[in-house]
PDB file of N, CA and C in Angstrom:
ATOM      1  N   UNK A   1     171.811  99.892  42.038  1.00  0.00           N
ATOM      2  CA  UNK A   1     170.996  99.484  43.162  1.00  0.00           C
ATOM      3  C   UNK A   1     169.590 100.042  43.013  1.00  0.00           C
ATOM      4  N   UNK A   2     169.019  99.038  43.424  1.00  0.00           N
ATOM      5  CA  UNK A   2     167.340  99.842  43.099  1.00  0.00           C
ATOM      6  C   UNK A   2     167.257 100.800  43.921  1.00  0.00           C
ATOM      7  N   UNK A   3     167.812 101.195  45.360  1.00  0.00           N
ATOM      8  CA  UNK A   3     167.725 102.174  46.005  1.00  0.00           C
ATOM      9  C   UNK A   3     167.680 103.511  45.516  1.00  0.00           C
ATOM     10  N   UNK A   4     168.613 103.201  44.160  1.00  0.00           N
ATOM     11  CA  UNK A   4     168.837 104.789  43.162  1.00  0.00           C
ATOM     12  C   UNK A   4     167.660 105.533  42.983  1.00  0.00           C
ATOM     13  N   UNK A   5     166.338 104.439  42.767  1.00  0.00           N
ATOM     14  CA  UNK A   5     165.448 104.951  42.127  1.00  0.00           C
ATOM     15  C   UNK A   5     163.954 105.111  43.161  1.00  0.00           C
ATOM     16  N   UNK A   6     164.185 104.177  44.225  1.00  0.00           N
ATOM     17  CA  UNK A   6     163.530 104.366  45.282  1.00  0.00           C
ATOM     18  C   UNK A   6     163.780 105.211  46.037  1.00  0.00           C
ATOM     19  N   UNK A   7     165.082 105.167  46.764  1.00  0.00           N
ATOM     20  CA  UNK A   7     165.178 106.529  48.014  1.00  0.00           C
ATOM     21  C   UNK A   7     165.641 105.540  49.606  1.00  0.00           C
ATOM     22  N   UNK A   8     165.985 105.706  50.141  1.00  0.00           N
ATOM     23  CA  UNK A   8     165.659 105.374  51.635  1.00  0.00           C
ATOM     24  C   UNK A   8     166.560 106.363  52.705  1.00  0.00           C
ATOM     25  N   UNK A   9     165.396 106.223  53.158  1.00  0.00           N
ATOM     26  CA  UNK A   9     165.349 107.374  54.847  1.00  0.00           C
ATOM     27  C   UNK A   9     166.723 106.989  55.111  1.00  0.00           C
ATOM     28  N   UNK A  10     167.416 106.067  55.657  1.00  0.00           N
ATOM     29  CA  UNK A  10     168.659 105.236  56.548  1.00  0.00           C
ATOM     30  C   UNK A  10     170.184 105.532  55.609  1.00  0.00           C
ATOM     31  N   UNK A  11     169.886 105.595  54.095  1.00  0.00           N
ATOM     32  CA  UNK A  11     171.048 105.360  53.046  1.00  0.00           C
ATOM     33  C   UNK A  11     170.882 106.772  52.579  1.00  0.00           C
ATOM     34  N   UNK A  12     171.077 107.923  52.452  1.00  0.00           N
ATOM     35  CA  UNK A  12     170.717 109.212  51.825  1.00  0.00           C
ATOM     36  C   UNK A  12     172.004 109.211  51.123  1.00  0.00           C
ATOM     37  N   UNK A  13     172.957 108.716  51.587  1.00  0.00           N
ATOM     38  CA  UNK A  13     174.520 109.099  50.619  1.00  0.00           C
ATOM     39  C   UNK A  13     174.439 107.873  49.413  1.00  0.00           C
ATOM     40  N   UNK A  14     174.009 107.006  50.353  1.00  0.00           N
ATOM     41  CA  UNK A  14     174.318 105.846  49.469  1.00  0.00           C
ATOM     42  C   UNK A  14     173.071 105.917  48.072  1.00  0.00           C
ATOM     43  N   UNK A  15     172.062 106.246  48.466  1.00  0.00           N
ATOM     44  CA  UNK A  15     171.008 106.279  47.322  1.00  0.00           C
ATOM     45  C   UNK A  15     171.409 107.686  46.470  1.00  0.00           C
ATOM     46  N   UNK A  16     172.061 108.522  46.919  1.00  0.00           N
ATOM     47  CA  UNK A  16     172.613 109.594  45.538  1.00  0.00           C
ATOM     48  C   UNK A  16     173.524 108.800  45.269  1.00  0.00           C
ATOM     49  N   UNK A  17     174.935 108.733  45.903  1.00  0.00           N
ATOM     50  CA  UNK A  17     176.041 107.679  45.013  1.00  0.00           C
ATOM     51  C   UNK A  17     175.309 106.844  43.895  1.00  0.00           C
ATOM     52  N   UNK A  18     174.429 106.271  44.104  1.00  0.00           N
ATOM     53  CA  UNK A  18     173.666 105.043  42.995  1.00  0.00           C
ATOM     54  C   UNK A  18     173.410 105.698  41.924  1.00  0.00           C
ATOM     55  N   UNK A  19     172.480 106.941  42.730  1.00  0.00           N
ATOM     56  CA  UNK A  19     171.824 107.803  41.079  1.00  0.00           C
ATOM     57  C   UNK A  19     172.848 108.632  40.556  1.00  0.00           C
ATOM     58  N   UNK A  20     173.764 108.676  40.764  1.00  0.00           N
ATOM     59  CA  UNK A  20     175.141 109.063  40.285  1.00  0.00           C
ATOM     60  C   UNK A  20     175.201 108.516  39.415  1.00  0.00           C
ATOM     61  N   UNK A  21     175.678 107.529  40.008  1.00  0.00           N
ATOM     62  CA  UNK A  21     176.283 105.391  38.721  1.00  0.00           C
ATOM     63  C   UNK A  21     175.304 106.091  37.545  1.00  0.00           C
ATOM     64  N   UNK A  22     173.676 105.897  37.764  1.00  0.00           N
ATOM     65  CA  UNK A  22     172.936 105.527  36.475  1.00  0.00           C
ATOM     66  C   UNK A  22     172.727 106.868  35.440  1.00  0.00           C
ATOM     67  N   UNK A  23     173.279 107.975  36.100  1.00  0.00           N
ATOM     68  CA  UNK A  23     173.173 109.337  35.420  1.00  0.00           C
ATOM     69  C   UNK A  23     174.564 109.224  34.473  1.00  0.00           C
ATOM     70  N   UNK A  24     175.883 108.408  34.508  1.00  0.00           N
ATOM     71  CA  UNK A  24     176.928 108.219  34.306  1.00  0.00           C
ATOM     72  C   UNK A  24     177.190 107.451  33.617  1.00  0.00           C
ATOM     73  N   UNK A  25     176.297 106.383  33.829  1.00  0.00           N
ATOM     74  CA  UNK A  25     176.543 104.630  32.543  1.00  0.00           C
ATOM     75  C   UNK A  25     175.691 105.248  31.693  1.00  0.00           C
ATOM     76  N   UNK A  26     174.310 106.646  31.568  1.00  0.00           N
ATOM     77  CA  UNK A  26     173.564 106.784  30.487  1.00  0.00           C
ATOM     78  C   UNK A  26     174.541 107.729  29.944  1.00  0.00           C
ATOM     79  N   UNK A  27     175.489 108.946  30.477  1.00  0.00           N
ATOM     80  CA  UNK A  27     176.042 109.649  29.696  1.00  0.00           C
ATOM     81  C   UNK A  27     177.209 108.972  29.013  1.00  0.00           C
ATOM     82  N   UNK A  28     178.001 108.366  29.634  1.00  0.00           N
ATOM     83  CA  UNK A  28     179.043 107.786  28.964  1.00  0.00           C
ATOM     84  C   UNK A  28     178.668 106.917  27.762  1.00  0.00           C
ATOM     85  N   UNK A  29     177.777 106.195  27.783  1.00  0.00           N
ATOM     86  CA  UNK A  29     176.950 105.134  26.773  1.00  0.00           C
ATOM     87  C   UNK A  29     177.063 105.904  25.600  1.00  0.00           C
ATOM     88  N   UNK A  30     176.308 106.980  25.952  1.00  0.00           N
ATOM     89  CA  UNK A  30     176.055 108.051  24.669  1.00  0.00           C
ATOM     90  C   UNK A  30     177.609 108.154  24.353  1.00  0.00           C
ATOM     91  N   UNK A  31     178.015 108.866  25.025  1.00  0.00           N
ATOM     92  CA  UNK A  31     179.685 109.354  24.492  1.00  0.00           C
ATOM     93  C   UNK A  31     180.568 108.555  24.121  1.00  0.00           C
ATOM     94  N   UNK A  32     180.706 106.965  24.613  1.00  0.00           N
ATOM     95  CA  UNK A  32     181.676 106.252  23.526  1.00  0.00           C
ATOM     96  C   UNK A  32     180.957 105.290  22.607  1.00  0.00           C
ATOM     97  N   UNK A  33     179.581 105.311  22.451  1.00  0.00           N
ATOM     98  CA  UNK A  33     179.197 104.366  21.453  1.00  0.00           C
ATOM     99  C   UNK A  33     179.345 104.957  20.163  1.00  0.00           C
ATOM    100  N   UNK A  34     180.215 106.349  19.482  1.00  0.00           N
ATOM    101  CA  UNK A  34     180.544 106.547  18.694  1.00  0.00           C
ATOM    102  C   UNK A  34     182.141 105.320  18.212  1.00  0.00           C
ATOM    103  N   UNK A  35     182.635 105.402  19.436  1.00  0.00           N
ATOM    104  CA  UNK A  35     184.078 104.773  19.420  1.00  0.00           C
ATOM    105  C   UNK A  35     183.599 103.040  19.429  1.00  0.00           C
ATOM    106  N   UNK A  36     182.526 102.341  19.805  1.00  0.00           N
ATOM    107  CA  UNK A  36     182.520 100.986  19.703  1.00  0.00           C
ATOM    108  C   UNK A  36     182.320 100.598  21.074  1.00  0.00           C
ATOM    109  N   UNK A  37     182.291 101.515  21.848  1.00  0.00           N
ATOM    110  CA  UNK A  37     182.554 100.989  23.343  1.00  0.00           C
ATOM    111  C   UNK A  37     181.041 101.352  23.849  1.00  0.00           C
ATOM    112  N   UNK A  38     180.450 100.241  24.786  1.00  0.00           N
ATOM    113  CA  UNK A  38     179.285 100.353  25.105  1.00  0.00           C
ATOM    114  C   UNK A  38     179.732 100.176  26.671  1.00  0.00           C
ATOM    115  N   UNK A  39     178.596 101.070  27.098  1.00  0.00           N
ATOM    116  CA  UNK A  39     179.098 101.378  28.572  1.00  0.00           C
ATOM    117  C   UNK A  39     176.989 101.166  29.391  1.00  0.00           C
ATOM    118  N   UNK A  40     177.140  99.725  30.322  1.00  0.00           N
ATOM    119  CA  UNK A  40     175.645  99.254  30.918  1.00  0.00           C
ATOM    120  C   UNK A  40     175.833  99.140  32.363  1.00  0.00           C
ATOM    121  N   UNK A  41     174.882  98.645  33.078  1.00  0.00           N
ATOM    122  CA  UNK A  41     175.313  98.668  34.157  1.00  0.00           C
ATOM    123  C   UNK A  41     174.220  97.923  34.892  1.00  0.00           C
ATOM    124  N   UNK A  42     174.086  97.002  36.225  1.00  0.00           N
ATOM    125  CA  UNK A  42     173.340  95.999  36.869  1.00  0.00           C
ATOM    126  C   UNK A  42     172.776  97.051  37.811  1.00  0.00           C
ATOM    127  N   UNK A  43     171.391  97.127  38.598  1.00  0.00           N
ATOM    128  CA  UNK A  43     171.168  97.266  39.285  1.00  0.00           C
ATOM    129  C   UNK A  43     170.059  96.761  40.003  1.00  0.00           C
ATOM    130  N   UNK A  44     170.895  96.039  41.038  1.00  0.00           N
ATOM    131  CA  UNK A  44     170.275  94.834  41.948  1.00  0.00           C
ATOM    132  C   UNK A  44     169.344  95.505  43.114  1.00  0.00           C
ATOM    133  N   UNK A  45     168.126  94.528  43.139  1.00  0.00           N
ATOM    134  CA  UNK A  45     167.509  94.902  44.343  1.00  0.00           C
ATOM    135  C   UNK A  45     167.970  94.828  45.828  1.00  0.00           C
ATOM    136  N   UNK A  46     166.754  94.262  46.532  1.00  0.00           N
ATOM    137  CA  UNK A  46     167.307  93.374  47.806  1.00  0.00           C
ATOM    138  C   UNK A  46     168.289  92.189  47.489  1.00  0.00           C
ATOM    139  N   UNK A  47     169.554  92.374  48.062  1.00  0.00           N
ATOM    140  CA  UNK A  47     170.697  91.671  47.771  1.00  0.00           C
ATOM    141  C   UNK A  47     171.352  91.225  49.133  1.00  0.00           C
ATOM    142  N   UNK A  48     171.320  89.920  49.636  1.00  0.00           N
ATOM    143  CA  UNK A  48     171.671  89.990  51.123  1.00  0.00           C
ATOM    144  C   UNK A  48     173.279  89.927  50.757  1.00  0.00           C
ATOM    145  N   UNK A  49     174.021  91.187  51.759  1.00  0.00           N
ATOM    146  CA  UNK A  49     175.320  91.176  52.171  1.00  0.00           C
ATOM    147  C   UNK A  49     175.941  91.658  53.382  1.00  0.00           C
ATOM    148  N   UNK A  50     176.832  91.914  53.445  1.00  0.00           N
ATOM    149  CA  UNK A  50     177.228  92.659  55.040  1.00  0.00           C
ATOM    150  C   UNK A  50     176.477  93.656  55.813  1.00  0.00           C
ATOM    151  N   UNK A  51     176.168  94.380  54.620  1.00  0.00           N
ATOM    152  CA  UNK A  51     175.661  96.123  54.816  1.00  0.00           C
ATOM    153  C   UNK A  51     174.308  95.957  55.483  1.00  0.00           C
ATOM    154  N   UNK A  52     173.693  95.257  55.164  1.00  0.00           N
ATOM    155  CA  UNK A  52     172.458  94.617  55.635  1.00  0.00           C
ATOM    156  C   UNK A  52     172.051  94.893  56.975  1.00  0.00           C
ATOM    157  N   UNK A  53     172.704  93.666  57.991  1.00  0.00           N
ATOM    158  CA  UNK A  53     172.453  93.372  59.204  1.00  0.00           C
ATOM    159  C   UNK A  53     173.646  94.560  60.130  1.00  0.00           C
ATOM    160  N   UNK A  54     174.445  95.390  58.919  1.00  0.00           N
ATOM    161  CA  UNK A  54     175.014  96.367  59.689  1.00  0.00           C
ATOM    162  C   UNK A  54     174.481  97.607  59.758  1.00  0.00           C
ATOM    163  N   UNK A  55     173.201  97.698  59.215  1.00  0.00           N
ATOM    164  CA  UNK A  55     172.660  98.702  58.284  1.00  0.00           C
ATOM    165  C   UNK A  55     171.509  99.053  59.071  1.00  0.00           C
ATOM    166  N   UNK A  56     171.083  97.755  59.317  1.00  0.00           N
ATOM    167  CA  UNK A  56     169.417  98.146  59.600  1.00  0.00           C
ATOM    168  C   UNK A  56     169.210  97.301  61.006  1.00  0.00           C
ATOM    169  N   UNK A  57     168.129  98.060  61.644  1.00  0.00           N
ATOM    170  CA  UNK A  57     167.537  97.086  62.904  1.00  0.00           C
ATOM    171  C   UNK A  57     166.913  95.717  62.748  1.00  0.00           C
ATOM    172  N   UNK A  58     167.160  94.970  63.073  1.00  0.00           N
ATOM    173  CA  UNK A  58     166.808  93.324  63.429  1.00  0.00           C
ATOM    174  C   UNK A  58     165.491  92.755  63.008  1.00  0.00           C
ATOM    175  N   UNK A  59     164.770  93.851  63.428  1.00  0.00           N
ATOM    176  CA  UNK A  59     163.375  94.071  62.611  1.00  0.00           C
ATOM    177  C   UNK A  59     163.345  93.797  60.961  1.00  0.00           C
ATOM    178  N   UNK A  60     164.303  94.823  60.584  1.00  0.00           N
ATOM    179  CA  UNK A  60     163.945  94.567  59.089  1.00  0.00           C
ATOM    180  C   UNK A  60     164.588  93.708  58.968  1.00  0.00           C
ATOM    181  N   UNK A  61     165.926  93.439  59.066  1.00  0.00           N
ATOM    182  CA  UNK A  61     166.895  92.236  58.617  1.00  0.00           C
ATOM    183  C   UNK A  61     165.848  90.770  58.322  1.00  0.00           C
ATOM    184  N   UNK A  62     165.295  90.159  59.207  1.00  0.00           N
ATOM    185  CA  UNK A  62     164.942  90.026  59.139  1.00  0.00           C
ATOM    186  C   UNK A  62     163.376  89.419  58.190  1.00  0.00           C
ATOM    187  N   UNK A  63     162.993  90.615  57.832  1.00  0.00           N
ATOM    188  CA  UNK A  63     162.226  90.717  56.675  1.00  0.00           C
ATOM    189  C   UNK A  63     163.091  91.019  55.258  1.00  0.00           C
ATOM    190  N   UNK A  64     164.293  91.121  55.130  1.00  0.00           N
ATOM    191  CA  UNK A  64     165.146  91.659  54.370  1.00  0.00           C
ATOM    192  C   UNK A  64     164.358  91.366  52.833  1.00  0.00           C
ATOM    193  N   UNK A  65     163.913  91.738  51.884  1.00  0.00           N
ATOM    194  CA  UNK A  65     163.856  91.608  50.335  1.00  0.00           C
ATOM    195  C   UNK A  65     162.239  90.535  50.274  1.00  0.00           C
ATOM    196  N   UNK A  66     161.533  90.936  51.305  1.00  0.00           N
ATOM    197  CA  UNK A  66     160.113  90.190  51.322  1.00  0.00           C
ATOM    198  C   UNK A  66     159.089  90.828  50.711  1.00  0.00           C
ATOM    199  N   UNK A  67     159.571  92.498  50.021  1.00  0.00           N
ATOM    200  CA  UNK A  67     158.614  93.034  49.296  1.00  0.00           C
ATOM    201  C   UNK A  67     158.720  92.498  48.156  1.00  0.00           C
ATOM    202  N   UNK A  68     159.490  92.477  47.360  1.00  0.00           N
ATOM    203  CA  UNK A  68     159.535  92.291  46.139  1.00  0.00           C
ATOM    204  C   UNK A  68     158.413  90.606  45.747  1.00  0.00           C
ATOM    205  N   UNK A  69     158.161  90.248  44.604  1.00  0.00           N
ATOM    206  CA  UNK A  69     157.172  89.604  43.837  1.00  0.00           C
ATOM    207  C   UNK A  69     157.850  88.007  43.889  1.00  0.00           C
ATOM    208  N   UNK A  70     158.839  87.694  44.310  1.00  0.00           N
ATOM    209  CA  UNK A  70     159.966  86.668  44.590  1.00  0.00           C
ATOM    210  C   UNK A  70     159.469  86.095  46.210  1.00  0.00           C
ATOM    211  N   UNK A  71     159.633  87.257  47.035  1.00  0.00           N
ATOM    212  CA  UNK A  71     159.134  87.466  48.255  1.00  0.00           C
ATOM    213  C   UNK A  71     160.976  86.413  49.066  1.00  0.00           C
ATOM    214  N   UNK A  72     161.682  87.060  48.549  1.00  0.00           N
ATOM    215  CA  UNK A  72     163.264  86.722  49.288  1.00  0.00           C
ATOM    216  C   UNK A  72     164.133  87.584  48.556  1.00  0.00           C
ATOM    217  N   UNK A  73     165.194  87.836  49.228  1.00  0.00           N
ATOM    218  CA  UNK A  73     166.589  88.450  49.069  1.00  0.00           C
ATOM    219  C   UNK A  73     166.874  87.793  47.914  1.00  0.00           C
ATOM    220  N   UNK A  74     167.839  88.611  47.290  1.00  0.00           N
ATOM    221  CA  UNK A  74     168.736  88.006  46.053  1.00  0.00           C
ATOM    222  C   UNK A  74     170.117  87.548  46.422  1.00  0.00           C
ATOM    223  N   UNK A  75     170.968  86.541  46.161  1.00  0.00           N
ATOM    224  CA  UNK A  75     171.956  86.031  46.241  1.00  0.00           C
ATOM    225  C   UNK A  75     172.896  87.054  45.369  1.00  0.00           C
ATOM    226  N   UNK A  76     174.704  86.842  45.264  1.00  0.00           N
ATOM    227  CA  UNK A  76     175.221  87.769  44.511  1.00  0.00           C
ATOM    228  C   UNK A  76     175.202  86.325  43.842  1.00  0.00           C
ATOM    229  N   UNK A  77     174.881  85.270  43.686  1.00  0.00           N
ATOM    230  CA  UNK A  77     175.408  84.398  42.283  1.00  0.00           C
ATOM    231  C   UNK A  77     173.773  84.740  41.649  1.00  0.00           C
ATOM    232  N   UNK A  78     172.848  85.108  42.252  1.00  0.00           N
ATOM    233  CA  UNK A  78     171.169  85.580  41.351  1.00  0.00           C
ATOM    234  C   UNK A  78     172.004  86.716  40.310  1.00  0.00           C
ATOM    235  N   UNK A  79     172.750  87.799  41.021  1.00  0.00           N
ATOM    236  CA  UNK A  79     173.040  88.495  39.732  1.00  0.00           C
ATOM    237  C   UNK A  79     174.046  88.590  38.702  1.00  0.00           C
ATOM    238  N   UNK A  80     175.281  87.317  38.688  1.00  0.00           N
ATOM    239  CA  UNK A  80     176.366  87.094  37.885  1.00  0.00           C
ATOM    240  C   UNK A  80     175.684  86.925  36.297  1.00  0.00           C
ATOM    241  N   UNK A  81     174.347  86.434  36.390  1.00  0.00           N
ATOM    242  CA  UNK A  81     174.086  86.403  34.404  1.00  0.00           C
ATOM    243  C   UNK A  81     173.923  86.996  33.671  1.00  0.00           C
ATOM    244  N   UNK A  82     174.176  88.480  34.617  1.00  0.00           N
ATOM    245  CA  UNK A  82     173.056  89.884  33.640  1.00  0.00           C
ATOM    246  C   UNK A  82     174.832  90.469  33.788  1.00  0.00           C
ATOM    247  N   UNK A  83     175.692  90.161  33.964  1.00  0.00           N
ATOM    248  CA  UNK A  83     177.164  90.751  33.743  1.00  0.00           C
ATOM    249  C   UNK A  83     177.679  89.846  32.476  1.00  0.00           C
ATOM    250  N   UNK A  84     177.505  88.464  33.031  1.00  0.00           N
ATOM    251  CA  UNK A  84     178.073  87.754  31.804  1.00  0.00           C
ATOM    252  C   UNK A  84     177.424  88.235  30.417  1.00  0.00           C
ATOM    253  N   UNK A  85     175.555  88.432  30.875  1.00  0.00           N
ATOM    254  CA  UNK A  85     175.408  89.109  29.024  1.00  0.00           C
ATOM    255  C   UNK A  85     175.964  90.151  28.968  1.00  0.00           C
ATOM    256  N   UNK A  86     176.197  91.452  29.414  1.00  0.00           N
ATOM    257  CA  UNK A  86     176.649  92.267  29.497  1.00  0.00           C
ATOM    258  C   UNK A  86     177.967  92.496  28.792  1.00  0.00           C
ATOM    259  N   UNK A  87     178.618  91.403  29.202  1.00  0.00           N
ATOM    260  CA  UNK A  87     180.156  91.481  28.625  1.00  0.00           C
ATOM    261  C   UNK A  87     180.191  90.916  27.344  1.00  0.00           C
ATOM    262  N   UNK A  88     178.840  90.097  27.359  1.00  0.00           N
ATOM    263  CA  UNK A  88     178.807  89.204  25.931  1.00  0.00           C
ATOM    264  C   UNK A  88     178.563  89.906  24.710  1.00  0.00           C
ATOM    265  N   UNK A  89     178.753  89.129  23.386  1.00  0.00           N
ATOM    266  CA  UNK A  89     178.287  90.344  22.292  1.00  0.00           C
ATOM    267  C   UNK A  89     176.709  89.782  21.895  1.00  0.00           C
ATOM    268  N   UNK A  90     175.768  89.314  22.911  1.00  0.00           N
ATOM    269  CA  UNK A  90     174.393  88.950  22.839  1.00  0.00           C
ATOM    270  C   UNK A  90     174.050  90.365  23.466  1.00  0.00           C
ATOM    271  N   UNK A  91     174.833  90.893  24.069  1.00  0.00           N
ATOM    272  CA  UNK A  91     174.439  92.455  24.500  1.00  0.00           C
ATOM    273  C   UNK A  91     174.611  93.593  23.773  1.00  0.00           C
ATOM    274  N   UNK A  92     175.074  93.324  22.463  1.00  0.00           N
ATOM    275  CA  UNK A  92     176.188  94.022  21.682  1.00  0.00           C
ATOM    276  C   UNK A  92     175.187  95.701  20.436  1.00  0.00           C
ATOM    277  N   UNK A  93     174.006  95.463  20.823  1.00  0.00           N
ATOM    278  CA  UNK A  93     173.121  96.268  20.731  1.00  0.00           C
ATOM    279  C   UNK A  93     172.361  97.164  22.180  1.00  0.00           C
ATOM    280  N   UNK A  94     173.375  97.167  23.153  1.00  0.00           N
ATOM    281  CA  UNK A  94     172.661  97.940  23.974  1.00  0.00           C
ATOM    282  C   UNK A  94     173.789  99.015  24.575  1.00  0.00           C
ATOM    283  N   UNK A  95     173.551 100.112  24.835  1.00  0.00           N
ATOM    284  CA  UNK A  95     174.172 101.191  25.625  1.00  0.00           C
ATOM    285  C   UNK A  95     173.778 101.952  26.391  1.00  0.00           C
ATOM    286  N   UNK A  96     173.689 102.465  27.626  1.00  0.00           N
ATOM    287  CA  UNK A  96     173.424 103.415  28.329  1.00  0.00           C
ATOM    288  C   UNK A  96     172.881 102.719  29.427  1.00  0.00           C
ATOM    289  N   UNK A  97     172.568 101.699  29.277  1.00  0.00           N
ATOM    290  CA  UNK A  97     171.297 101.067  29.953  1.00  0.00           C
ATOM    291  C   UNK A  97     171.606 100.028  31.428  1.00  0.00           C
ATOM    292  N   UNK A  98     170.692 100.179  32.042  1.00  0.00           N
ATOM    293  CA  UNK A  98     170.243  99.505  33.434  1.00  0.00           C
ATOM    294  C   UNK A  98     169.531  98.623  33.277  1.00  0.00           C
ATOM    295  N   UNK A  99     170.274  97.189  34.223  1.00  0.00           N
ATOM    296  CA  UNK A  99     169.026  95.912  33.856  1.00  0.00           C
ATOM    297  C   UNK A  99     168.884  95.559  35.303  1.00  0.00           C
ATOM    298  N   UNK A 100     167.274  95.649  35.329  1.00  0.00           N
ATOM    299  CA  UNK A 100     167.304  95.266  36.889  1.00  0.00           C
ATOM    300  C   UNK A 100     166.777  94.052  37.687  1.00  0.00           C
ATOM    301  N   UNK A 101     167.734  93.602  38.362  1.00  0.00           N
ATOM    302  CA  UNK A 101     167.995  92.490  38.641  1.00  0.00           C
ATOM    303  C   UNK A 101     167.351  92.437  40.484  1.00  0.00           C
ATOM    304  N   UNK A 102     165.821  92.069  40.438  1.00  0.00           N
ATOM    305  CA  UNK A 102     165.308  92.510  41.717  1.00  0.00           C
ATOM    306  C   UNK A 102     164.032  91.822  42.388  1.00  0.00           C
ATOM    307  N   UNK A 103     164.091  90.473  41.800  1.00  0.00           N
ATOM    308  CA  UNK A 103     162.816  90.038  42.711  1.00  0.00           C
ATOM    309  C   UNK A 103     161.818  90.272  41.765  1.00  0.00           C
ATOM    310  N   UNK A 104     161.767  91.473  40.572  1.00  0.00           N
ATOM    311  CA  UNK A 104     160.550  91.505  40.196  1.00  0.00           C
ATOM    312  C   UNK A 104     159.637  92.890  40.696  1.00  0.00           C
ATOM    313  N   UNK A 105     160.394  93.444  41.094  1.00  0.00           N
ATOM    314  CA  UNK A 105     160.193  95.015  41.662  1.00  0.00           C
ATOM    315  C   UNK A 105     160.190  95.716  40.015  1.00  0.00           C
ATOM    316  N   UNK A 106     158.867  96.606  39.857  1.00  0.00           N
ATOM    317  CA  UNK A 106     158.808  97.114  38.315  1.00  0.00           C
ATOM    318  C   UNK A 106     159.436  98.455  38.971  1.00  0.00           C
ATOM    319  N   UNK A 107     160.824  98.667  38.122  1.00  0.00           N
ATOM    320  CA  UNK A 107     161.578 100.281  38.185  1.00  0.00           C
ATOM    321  C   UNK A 107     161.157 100.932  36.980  1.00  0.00           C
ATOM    322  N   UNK A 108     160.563 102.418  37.240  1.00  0.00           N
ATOM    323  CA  UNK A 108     160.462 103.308  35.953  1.00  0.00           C
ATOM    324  C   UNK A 108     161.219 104.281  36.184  1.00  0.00           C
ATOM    325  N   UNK A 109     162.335 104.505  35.456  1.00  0.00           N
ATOM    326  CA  UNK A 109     163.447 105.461  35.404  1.00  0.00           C
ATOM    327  C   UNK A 109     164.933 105.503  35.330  1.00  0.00           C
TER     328      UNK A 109
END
């Protein structure tokens, strides 16, 4: 989730849980790409789902994913193609790594 790398005031558990995930797909990456096994991982921006309109005041809902360079929310079928490469062997040179799937929001980290 891009939250990992942003932060937000409202999600404090949920934005460590994330930076958890990406501290975890980079160590493991390292540790079984001796064995053949590559270990990546998606992380989606503004993504409209439940958590959303249960999450936040009406206000933002609302505006939900209007920052980003897209200027709208992401669908979960926007991020099914970056799993399918993922699983594919067109991915078959990558490990550790985060692809972010976000409107166009530039993540450094």
């Amino acid at each position: 989730s891009l939250t990992c790398y942003e932060g937000n005031e409202q999600l404090i558990d949920y934005s460590c849980t994330k930076g958890a995930i990406v501290a975890f797909t980079r160590s493991l990456g390292k540790s079984l790409a001796p064995k053949g096994i590559r270990v990546n991982g998606v992380a989606p921006g503004t993504v409209w789902t439940p958590l959303i309109p249960a999450s936040f005041p009406a206000d933002q809902v609302a505006n939900w994913g209007m920052k980003n360079a897209m200027k709208r929310s992401g669908q979960p079928q926007d991020l099914a193609p970056a799993y399918v490469f993922l699983a594919a062997e067109d991915s078959a040179y990558m490990t550790g790594q985060i692809i972010h799937v976000n409107g166009g929001v530039v993540v450094n980290g």
